[in-house]
C-alpha atoms as a PDB file:
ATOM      1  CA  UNK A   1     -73.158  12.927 -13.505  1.00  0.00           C
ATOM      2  CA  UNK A   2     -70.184  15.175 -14.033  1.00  0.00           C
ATOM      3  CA  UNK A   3     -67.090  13.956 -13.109  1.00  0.00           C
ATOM      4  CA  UNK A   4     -64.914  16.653 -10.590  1.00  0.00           C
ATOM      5  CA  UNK A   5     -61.127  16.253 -11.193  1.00  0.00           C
ATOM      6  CA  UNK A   6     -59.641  15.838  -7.359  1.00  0.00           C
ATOM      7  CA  UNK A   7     -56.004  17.364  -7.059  1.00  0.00           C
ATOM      8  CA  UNK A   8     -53.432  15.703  -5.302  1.00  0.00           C
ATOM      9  CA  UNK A   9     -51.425  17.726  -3.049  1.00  0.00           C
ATOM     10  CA  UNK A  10     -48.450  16.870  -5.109  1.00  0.00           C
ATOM     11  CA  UNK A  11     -50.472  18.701  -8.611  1.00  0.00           C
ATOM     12  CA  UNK A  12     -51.357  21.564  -5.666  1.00  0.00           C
ATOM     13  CA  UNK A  13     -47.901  21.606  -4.830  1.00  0.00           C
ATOM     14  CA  UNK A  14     -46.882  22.186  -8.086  1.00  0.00           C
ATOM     15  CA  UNK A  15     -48.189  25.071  -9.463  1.00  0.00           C
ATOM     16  CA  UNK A  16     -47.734  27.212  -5.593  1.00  0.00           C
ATOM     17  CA  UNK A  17     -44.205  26.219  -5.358  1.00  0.00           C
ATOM     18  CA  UNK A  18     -41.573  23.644  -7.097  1.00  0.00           C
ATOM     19  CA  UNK A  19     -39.551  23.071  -3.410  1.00  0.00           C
ATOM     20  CA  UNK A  20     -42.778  22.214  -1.701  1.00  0.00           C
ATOM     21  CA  UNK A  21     -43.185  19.589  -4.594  1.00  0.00           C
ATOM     22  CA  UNK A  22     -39.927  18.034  -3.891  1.00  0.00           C
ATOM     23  CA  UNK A  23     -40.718  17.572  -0.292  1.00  0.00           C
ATOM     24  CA  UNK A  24     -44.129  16.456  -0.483  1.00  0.00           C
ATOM     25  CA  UNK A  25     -43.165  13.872  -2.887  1.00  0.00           C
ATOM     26  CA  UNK A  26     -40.233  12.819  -0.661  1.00  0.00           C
ATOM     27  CA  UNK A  27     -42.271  12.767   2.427  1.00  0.00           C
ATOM     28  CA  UNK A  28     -45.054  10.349   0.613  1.00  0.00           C
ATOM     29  CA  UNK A  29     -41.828   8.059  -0.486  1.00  0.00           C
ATOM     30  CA  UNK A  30     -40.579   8.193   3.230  1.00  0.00           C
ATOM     31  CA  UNK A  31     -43.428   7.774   4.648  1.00  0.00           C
ATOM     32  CA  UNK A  32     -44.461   4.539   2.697  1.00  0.00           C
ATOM     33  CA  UNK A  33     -40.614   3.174   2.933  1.00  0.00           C
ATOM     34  CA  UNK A  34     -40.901   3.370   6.243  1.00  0.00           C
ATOM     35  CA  UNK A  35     -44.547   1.777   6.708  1.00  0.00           C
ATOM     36  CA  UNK A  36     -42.992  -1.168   4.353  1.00  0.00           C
ATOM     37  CA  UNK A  37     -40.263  -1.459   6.857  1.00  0.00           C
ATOM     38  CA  UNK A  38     -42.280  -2.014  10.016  1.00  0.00           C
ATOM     39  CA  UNK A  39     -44.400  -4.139   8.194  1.00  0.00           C
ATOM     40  CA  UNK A  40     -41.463  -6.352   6.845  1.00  0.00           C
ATOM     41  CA  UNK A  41     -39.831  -6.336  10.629  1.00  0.00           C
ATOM     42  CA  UNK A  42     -43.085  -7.186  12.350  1.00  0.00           C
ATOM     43  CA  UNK A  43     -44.177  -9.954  10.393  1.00  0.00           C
ATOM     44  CA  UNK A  44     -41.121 -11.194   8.820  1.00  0.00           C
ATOM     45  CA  UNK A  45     -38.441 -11.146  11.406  1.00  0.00           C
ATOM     46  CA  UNK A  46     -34.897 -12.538  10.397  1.00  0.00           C
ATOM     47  CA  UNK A  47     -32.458 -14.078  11.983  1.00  0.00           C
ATOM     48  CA  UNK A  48     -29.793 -12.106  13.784  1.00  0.00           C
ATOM     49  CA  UNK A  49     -25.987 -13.527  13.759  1.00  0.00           C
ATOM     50  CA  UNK A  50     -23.942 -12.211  16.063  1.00  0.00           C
ATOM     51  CA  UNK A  51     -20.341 -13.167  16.351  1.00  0.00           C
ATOM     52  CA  UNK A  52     -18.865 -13.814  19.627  1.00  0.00           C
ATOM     53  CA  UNK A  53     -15.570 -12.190  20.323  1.00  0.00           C
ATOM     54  CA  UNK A  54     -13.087 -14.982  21.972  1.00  0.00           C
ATOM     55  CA  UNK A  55     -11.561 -13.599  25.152  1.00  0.00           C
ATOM     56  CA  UNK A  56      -7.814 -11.695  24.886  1.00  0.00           C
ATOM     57  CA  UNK A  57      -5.380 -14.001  25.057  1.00  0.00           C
ATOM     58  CA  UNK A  58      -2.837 -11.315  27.337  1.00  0.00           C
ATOM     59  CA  UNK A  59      -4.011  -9.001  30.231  1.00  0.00           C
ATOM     60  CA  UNK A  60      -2.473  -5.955  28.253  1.00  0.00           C
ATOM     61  CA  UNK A  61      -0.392  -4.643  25.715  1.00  0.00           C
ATOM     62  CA  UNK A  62       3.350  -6.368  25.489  1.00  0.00           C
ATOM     63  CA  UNK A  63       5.630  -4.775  27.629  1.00  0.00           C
ATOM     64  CA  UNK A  64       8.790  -2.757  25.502  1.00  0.00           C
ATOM     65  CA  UNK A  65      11.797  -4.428  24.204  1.00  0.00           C
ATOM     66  CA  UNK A  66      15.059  -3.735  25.515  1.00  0.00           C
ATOM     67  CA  UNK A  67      17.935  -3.493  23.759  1.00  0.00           C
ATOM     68  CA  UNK A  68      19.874  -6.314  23.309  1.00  0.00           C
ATOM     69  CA  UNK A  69      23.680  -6.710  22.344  1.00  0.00           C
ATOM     70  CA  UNK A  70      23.606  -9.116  19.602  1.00  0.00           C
ATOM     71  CA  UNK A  71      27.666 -10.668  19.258  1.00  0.00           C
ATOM     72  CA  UNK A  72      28.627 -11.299  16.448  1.00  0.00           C
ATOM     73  CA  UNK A  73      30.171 -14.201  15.456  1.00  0.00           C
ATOM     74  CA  UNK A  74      34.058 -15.492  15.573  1.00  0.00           C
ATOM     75  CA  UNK A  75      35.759 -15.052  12.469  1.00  0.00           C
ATOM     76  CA  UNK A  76      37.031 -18.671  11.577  1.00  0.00           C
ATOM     77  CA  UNK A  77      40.863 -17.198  10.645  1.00  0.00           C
ATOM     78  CA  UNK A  78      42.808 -14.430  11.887  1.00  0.00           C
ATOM     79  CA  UNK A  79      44.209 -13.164   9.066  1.00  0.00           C
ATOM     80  CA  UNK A  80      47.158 -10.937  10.583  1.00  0.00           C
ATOM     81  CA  UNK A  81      48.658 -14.932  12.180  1.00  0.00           C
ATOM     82  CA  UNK A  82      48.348 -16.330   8.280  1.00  0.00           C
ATOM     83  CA  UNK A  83      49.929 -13.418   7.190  1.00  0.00           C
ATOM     84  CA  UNK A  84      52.574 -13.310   9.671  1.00  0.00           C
ATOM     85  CA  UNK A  85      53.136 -16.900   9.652  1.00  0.00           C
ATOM     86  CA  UNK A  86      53.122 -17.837   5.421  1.00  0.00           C
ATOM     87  CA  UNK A  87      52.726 -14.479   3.421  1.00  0.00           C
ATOM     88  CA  UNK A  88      50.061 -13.601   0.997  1.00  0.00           C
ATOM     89  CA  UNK A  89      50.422 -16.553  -0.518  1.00  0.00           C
ATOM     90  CA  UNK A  90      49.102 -18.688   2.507  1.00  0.00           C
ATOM     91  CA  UNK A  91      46.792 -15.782   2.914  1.00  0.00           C
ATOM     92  CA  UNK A  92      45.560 -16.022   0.052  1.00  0.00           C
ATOM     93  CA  UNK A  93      44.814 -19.663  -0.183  1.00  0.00           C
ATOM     94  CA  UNK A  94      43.328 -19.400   2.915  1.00  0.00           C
ATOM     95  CA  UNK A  95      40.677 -17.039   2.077  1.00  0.00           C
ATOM     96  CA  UNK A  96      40.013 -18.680  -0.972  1.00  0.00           C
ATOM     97  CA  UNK A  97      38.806 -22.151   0.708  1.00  0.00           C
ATOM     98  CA  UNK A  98      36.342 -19.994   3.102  1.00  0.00           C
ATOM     99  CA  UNK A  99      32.968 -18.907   1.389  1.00  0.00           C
ATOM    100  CA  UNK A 100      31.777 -15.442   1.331  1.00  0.00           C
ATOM    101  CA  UNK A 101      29.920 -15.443   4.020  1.00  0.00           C
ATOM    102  CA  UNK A 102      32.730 -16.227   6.301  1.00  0.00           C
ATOM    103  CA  UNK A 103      34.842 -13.594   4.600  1.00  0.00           C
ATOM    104  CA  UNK A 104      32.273 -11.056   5.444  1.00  0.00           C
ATOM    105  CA  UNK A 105      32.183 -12.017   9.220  1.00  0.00           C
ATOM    106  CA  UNK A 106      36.500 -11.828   9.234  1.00  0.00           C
ATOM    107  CA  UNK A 107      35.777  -8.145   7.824  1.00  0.00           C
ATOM    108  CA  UNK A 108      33.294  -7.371   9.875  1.00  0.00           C
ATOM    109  CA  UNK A 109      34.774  -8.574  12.802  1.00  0.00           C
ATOM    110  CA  UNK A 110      38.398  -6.746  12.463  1.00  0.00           C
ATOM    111  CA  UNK A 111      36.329  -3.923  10.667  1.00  0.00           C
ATOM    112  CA  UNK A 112      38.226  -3.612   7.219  1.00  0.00           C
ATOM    113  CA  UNK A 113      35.211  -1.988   4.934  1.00  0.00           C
ATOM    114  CA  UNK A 114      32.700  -0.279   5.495  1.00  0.00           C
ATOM    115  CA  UNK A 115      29.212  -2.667   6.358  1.00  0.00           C
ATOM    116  CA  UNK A 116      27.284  -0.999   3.489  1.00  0.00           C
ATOM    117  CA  UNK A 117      29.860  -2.389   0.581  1.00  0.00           C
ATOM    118  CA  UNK A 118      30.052  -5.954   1.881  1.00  0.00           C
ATOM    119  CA  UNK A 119      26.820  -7.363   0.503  1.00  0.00           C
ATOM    120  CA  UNK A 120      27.108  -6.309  -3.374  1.00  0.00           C
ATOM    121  CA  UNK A 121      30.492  -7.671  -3.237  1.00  0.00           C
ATOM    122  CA  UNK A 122      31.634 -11.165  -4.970  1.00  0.00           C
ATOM    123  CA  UNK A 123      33.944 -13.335  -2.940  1.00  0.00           C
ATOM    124  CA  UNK A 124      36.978 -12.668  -5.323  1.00  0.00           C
ATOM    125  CA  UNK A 125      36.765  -8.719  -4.363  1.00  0.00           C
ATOM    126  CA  UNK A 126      36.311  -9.923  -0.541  1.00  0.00           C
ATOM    127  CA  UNK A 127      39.428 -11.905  -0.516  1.00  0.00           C
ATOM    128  CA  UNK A 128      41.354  -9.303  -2.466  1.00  0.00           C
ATOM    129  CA  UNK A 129      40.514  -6.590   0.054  1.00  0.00           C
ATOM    130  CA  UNK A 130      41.346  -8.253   3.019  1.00  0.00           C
ATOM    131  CA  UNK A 131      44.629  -9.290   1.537  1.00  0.00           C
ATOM    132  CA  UNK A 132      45.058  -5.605   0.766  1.00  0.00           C
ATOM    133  CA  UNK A 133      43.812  -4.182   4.284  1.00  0.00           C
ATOM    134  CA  UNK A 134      46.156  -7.225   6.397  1.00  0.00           C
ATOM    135  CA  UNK A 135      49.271  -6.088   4.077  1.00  0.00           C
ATOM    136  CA  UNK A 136      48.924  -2.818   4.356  1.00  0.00           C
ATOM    137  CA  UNK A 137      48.338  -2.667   8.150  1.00  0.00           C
ATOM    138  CA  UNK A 138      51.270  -5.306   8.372  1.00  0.00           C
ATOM    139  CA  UNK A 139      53.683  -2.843   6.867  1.00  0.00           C
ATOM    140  CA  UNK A 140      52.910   0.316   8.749  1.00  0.00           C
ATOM    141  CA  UNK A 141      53.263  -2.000  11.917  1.00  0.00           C
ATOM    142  CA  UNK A 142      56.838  -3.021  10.855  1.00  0.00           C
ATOM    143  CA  UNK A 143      57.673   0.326  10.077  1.00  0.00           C
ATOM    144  CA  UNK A 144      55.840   2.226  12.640  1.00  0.00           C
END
C-alpha cells in the first residue's frame, strides 16, 4: 500500500499565494477560539456581578453661587487715635503687643500696603510700616 501525502489547505495555500496563507491560518485559529468559547459559556457558565448604582442623592446639579461680600474683620486699634493721643512711642508699643496677624488686618483694613506684600512680611517690618504710613499721613493732615 502506498501511502498518498494529503495537503492541507494551509500547504495549498502556500505555494498559490502567501496572503491567502495568513488568512486561512487566521480563520482556522478564529474559528476554533470561537468554538472553545461557546463551549466554555454553555457548559461552564460563571457568575455575573453586577453592581447596583445607589440612587442620586439631589434631583439635579447644584444651583450657582452668588457672590457674597465677605467683611472683613475690625482692626483691634486705630492707629491714627494712638498716634494722635501718645506719639510713636505709644504707637509703637502698641503695635508691638498685637501679633502679626492683627497687624495685617489694621493694614488691610485702613489699606496701607499693598495685599500681595503682607504675607512674606515679619511682624517687625509690619509694625515699622504702619508707624511710617500713620506718621506720614499725620503730617500732611497738619499741614494740608
Amino acid at each position: 500500500m502506498k501511502r498518498q501525502m494529503v495537503r492541507c489547505c494551509a500547504q495549498a495555500a502556500k505555494r498559490s499565494n502567501p496572503i491567502r496563507l495568513t488568512f486561512s491560518i487566521g480563520h482556522k485559529v478564529l474559528r476554533r477560539y470561537t468554538s472553545k468559547a461557546h463551549y466554555k459559556r454553555a457548559h461552564h457558565p460563571s457568575a455575573v456581578t453586577v453592581k447596583e448604582t445607589a440612587p442620586p442623592t439631589y434631583s439635579g446639579p447644584a444651583p450657582h453661587l452668588k457672590e457674597r461680600v465677605i467683611e472683613l474683620p475690625e482692626p483691634i486699634i486705630d492707629p491714627y487715635s494712638v498716634y494722635q493721643q501718645g506719639g510713636l512711642d505709644l504707637l509703637h508699643e502698641e503695635l508691638t503687643a498685637l501679633s502679626a496677624k492683627h497687624l495685617r488686618q489694621i493694614i488691610r483694613a485702613y489699606a496701607l500696603a499693598d495685599d500681595a506684600v503682607l504675607d512674606s512680611m515679619s511682624k517687625a517690618e509690619l509694625t515699622a510700616l504702619i508707624a511710617r504710613q500713620v506718621r506720614a499721613v499725620s503730617s500732611t493732615r497738619k499741614t494740608g
